[in-house]
N, C-alpha and C. Protein backbone atom coordinates (compact mmCIF):
# COMPACT_ATOMS: atom_id res chain seq x y z
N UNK A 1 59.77 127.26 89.82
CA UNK A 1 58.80 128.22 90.27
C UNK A 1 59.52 129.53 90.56
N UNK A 2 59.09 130.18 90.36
CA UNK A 2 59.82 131.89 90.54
C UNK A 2 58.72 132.75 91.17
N UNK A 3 59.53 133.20 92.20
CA UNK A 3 58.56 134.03 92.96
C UNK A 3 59.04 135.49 92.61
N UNK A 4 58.05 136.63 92.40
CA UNK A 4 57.64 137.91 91.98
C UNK A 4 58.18 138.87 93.40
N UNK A 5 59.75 139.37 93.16
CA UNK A 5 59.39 140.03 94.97
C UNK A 5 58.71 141.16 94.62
N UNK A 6 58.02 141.68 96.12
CA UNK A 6 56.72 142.78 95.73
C UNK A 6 57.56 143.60 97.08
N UNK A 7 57.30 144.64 96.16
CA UNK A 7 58.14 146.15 97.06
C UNK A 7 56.41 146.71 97.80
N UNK A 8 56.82 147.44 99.23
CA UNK A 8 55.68 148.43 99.36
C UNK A 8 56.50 149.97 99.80
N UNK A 9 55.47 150.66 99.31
CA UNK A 9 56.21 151.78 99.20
C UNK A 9 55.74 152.41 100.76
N UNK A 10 56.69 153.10 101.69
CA UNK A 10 56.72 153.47 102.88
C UNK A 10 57.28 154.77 103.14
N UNK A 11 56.43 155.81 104.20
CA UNK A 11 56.74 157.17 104.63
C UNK A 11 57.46 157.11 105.48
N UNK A 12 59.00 158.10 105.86
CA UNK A 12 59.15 158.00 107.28
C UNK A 12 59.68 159.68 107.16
N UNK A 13 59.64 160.29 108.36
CA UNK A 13 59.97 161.83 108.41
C UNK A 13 60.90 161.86 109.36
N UNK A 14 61.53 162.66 109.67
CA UNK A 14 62.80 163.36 110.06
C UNK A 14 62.00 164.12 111.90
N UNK A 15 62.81 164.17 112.55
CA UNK A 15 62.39 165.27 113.37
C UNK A 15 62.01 166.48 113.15
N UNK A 16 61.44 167.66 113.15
CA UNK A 16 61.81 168.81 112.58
C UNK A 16 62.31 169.21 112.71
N UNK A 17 63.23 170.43 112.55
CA UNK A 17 64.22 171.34 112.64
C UNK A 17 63.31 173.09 112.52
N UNK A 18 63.57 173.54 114.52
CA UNK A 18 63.09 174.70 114.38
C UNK A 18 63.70 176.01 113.95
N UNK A 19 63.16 177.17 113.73
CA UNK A 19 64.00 178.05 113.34
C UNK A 19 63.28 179.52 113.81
N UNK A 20 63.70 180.27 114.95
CA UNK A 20 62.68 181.31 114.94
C UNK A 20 63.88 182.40 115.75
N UNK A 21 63.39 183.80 116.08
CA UNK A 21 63.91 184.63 116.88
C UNK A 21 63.07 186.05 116.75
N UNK A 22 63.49 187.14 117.36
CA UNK A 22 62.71 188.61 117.44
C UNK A 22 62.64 188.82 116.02
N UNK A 23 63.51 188.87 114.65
CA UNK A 23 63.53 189.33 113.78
C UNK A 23 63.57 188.01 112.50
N UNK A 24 63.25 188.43 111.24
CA UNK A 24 63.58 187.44 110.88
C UNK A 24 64.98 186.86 110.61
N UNK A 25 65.24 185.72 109.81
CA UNK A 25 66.06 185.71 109.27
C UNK A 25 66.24 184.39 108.29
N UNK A 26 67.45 183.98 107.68
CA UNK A 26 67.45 182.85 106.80
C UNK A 26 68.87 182.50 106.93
N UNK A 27 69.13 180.96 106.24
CA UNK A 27 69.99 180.20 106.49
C UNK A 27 70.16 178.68 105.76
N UNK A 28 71.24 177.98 105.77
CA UNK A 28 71.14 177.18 105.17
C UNK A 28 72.07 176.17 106.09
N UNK A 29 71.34 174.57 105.55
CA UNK A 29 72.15 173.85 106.98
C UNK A 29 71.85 172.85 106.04
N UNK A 30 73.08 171.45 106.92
CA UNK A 30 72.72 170.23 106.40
C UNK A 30 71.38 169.43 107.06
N UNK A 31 70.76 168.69 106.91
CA UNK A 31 69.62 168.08 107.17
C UNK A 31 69.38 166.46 107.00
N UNK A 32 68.99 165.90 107.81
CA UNK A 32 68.70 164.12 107.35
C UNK A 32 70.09 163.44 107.87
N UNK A 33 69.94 162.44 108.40
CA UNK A 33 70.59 161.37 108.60
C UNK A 33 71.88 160.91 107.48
N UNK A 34 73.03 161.42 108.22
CA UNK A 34 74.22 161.09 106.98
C UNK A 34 75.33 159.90 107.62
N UNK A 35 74.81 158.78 108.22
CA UNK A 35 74.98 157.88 108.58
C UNK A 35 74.12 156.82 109.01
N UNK A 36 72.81 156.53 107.82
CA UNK A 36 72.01 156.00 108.28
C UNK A 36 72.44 154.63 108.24
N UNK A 37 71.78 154.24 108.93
CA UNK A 37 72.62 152.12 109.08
C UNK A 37 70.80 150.91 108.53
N UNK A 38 70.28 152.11 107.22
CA UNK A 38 69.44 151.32 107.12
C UNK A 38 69.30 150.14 105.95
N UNK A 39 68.87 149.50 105.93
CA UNK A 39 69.44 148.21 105.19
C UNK A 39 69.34 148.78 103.16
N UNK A 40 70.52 148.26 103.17
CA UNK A 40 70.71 148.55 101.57
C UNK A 40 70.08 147.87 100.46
N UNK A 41 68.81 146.92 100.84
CA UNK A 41 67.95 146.27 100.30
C UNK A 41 67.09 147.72 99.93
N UNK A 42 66.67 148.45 100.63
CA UNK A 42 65.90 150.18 100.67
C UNK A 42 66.32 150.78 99.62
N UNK A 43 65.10 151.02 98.72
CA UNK A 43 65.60 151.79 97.64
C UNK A 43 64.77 153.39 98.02
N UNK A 44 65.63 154.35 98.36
CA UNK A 44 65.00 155.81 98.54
C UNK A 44 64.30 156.28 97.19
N UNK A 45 63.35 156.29 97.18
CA UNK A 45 62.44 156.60 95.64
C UNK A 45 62.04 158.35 95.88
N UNK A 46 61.77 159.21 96.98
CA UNK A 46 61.57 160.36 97.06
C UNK A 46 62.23 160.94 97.87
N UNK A 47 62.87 161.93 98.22
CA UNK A 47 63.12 163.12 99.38
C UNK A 47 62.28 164.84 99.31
N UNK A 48 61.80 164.75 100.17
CA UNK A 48 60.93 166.19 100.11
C UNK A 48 60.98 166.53 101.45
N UNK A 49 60.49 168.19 101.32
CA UNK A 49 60.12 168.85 102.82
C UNK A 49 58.34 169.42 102.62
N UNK A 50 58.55 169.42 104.19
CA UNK A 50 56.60 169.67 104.35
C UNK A 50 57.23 170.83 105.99
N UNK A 51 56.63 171.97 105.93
CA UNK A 51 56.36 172.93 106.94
C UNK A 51 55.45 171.82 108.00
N UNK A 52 55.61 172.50 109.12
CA UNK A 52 54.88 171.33 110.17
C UNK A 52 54.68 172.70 111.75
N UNK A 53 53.43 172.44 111.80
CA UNK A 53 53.11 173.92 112.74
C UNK A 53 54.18 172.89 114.11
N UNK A 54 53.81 173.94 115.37
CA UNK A 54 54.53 173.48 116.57
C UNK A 54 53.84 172.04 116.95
N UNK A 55 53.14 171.19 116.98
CA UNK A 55 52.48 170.10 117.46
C UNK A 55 52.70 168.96 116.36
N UNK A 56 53.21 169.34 114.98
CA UNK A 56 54.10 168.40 114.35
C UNK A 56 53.26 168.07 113.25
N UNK A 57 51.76 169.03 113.02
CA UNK A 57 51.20 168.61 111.88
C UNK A 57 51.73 169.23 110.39
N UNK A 58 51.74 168.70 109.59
CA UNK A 58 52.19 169.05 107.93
C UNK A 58 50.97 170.74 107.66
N UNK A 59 51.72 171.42 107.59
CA UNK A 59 50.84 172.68 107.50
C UNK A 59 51.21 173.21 105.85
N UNK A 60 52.27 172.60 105.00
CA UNK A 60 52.16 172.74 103.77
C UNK A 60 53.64 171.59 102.86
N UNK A 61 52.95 171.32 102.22
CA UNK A 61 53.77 170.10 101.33
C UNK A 61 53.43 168.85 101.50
N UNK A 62 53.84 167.72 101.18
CA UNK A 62 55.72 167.68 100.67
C UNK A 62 55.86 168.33 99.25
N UNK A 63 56.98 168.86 99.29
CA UNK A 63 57.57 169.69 97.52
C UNK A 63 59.16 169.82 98.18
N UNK A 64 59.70 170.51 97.20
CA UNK A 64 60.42 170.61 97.06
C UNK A 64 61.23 172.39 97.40
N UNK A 65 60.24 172.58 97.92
CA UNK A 65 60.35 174.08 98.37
C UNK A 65 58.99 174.76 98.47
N UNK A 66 58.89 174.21 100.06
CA UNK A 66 57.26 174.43 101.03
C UNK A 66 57.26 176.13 101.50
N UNK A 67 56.39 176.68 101.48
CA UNK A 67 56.40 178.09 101.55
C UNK A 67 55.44 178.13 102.02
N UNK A 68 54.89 179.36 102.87
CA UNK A 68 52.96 179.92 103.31
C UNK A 68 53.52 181.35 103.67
N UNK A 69 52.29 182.05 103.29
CA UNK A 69 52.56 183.60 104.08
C UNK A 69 51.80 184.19 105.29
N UNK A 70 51.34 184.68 106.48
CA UNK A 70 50.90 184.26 107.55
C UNK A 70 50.37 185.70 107.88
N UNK A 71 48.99 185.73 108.21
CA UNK A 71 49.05 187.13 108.44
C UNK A 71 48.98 187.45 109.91
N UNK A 72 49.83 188.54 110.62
CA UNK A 72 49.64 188.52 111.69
C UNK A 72 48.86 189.83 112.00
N UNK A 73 48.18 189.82 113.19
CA UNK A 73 47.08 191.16 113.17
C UNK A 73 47.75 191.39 114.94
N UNK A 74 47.83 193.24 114.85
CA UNK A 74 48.14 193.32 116.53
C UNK A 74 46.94 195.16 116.38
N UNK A 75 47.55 195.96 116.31
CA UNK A 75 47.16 196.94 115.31
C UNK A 75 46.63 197.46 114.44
N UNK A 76 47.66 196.51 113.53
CA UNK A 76 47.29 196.60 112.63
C UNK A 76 47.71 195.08 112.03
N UNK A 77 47.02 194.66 110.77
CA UNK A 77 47.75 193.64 110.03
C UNK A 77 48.18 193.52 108.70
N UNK A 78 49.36 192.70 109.01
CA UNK A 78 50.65 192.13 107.59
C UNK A 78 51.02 190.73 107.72
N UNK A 79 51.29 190.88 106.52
CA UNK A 79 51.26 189.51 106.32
C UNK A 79 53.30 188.91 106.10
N UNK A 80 53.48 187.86 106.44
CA UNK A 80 55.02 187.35 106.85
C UNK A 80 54.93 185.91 106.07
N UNK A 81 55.77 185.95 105.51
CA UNK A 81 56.46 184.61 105.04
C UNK A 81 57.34 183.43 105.65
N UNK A 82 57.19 181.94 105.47
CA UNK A 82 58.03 181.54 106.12
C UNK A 82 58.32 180.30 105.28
N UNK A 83 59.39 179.66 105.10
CA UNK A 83 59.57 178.42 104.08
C UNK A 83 60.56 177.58 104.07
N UNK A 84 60.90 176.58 103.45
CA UNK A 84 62.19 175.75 103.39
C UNK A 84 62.54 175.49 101.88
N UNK A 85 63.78 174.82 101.24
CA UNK A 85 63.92 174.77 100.38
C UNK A 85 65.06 174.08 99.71
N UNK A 86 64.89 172.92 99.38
CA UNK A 86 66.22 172.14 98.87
C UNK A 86 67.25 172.81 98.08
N UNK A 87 68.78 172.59 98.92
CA UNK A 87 68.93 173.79 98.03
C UNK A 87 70.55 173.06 97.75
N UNK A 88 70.58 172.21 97.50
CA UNK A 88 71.93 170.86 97.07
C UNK A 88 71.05 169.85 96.64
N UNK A 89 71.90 168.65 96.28
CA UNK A 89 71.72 167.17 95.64
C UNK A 89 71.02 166.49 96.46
N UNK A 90 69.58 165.87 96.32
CA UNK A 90 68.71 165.07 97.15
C UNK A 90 69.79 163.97 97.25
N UNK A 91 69.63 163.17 98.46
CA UNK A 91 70.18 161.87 98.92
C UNK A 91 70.00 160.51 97.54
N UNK A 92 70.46 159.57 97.52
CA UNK A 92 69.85 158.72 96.63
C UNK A 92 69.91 157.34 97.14
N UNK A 93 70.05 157.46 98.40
CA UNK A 93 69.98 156.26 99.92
C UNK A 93 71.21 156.03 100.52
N UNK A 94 71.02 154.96 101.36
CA UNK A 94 71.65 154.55 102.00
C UNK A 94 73.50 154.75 101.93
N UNK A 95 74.03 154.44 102.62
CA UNK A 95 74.08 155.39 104.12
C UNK A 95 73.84 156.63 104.18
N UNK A 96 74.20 157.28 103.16
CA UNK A 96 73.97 159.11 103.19
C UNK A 96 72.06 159.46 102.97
N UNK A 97 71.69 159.82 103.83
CA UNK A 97 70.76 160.70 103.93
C UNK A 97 70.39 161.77 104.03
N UNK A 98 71.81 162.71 104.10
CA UNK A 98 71.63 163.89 104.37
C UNK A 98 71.44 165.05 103.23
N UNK A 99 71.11 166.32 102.96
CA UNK A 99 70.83 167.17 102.16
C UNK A 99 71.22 168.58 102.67
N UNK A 100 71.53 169.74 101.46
CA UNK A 100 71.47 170.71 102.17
C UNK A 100 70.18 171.15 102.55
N UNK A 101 69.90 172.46 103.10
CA UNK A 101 67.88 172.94 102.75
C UNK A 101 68.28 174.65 103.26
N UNK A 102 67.85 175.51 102.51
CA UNK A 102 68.19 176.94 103.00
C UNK A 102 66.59 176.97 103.36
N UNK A 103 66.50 177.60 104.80
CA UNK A 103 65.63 177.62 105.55
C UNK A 103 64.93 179.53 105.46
N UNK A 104 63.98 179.79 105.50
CA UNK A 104 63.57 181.75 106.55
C UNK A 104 62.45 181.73 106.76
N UNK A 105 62.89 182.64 107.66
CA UNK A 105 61.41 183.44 108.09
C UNK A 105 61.06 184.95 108.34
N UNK A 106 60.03 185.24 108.46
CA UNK A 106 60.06 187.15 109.00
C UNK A 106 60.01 187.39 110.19
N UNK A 107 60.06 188.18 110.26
CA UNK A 107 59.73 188.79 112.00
C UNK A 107 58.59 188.02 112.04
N UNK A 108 58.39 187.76 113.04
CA UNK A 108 57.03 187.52 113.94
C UNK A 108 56.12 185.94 113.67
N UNK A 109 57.45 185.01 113.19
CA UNK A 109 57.10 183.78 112.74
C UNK A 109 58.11 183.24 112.83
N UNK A 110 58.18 181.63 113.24
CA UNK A 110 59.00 180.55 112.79
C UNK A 110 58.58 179.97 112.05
N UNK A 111 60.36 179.34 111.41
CA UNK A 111 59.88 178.17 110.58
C UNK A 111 60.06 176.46 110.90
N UNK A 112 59.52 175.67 111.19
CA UNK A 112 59.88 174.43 111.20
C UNK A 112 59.55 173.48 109.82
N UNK A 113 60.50 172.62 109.70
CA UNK A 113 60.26 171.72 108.73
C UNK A 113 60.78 170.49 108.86
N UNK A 114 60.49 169.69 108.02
CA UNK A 114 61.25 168.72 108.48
C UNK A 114 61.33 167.41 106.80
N UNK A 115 62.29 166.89 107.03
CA UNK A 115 62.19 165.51 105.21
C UNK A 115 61.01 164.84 105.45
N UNK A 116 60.30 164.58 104.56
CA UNK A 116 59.72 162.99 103.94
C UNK A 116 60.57 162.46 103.24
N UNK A 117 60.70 161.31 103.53
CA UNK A 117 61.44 160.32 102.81
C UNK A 117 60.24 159.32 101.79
N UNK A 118 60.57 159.01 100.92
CA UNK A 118 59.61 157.68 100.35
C UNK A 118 60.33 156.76 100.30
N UNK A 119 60.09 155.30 100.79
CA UNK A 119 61.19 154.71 100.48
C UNK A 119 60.21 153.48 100.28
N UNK A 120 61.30 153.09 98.97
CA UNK A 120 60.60 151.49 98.34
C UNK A 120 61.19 150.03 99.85
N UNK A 121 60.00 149.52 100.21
CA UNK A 121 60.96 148.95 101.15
C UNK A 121 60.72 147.15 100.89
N UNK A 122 61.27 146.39 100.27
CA UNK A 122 61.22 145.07 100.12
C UNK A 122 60.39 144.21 100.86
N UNK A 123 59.49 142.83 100.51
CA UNK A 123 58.74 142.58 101.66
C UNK A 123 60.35 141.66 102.73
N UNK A 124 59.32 141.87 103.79
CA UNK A 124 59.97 141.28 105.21
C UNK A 124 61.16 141.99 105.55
N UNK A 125 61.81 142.97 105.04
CA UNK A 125 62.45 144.20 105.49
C UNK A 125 61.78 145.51 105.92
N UNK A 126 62.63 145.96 107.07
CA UNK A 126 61.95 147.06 107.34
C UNK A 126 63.24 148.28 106.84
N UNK A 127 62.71 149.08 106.92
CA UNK A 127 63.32 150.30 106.30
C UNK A 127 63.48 151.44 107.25
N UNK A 128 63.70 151.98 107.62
CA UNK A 128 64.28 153.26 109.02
C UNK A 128 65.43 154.26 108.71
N UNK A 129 65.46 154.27 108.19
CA UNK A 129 66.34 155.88 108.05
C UNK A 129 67.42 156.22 109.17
């Protein structure tokens, strides 16, 4: 008898990573878990970023370089950009999770973002990043 193993495919996200000040600016940093201790049965099938307002909801993505432009009104109004953007070799699992991501924003906006991971996760294993 041969049993069929059956994968389910599973989301897990990253904390975000904020980014703001008086003016704008941009940058590039490492990102994601580069010592993850999650079981090597886990096959990482996606890495992406999604913008995520302050309360942690997905305000644009997952892609591969999440962007929105924002208009702010005081005066007068203009409109400001803010985004993330893979900008090195996606992870391809376990243990290394980490990535580069060049991050900006304009004056008068932050940016937060943060990974989706997809990960194929075997039955009766769990998967965690």
């Amino acid at each position: 008898m041969h049993l069929d193993r059956r994968d389910d495919t599973v989301e897990r996200v990253t904390t975000p990573v904020v980014h703001f000040g008086a003016f704008g600016a941009k940058g590039d940093e490492t990102d994601g878990n580069s010592a993850s201790t999650m079981n090597p049965a886990c096959t990482l099938a996606k890495t992406e970023l999604e913008l995520v307002d302050n309360a942690g909801k997905t305000t644009v993505g997952p892609s591969d370089s999440p962007s929105e432009t924002v208009q702010l009104c005081a005066l007068f109004c203009f409109n400001v950009t803010r985004g993330a953007t893979i900008s090195g070799p996606k992870p391809t699992g376990p243990p290394n999770l980490s990535m580069m991501v060049h991050w900006f924003y304009d004056t008068g906006v932050a940016v937060r973002y943060r990974l989706r991971y997809t990960i194929s996760q075997p039955t009766g294993v769990s998967c965690n990043p």
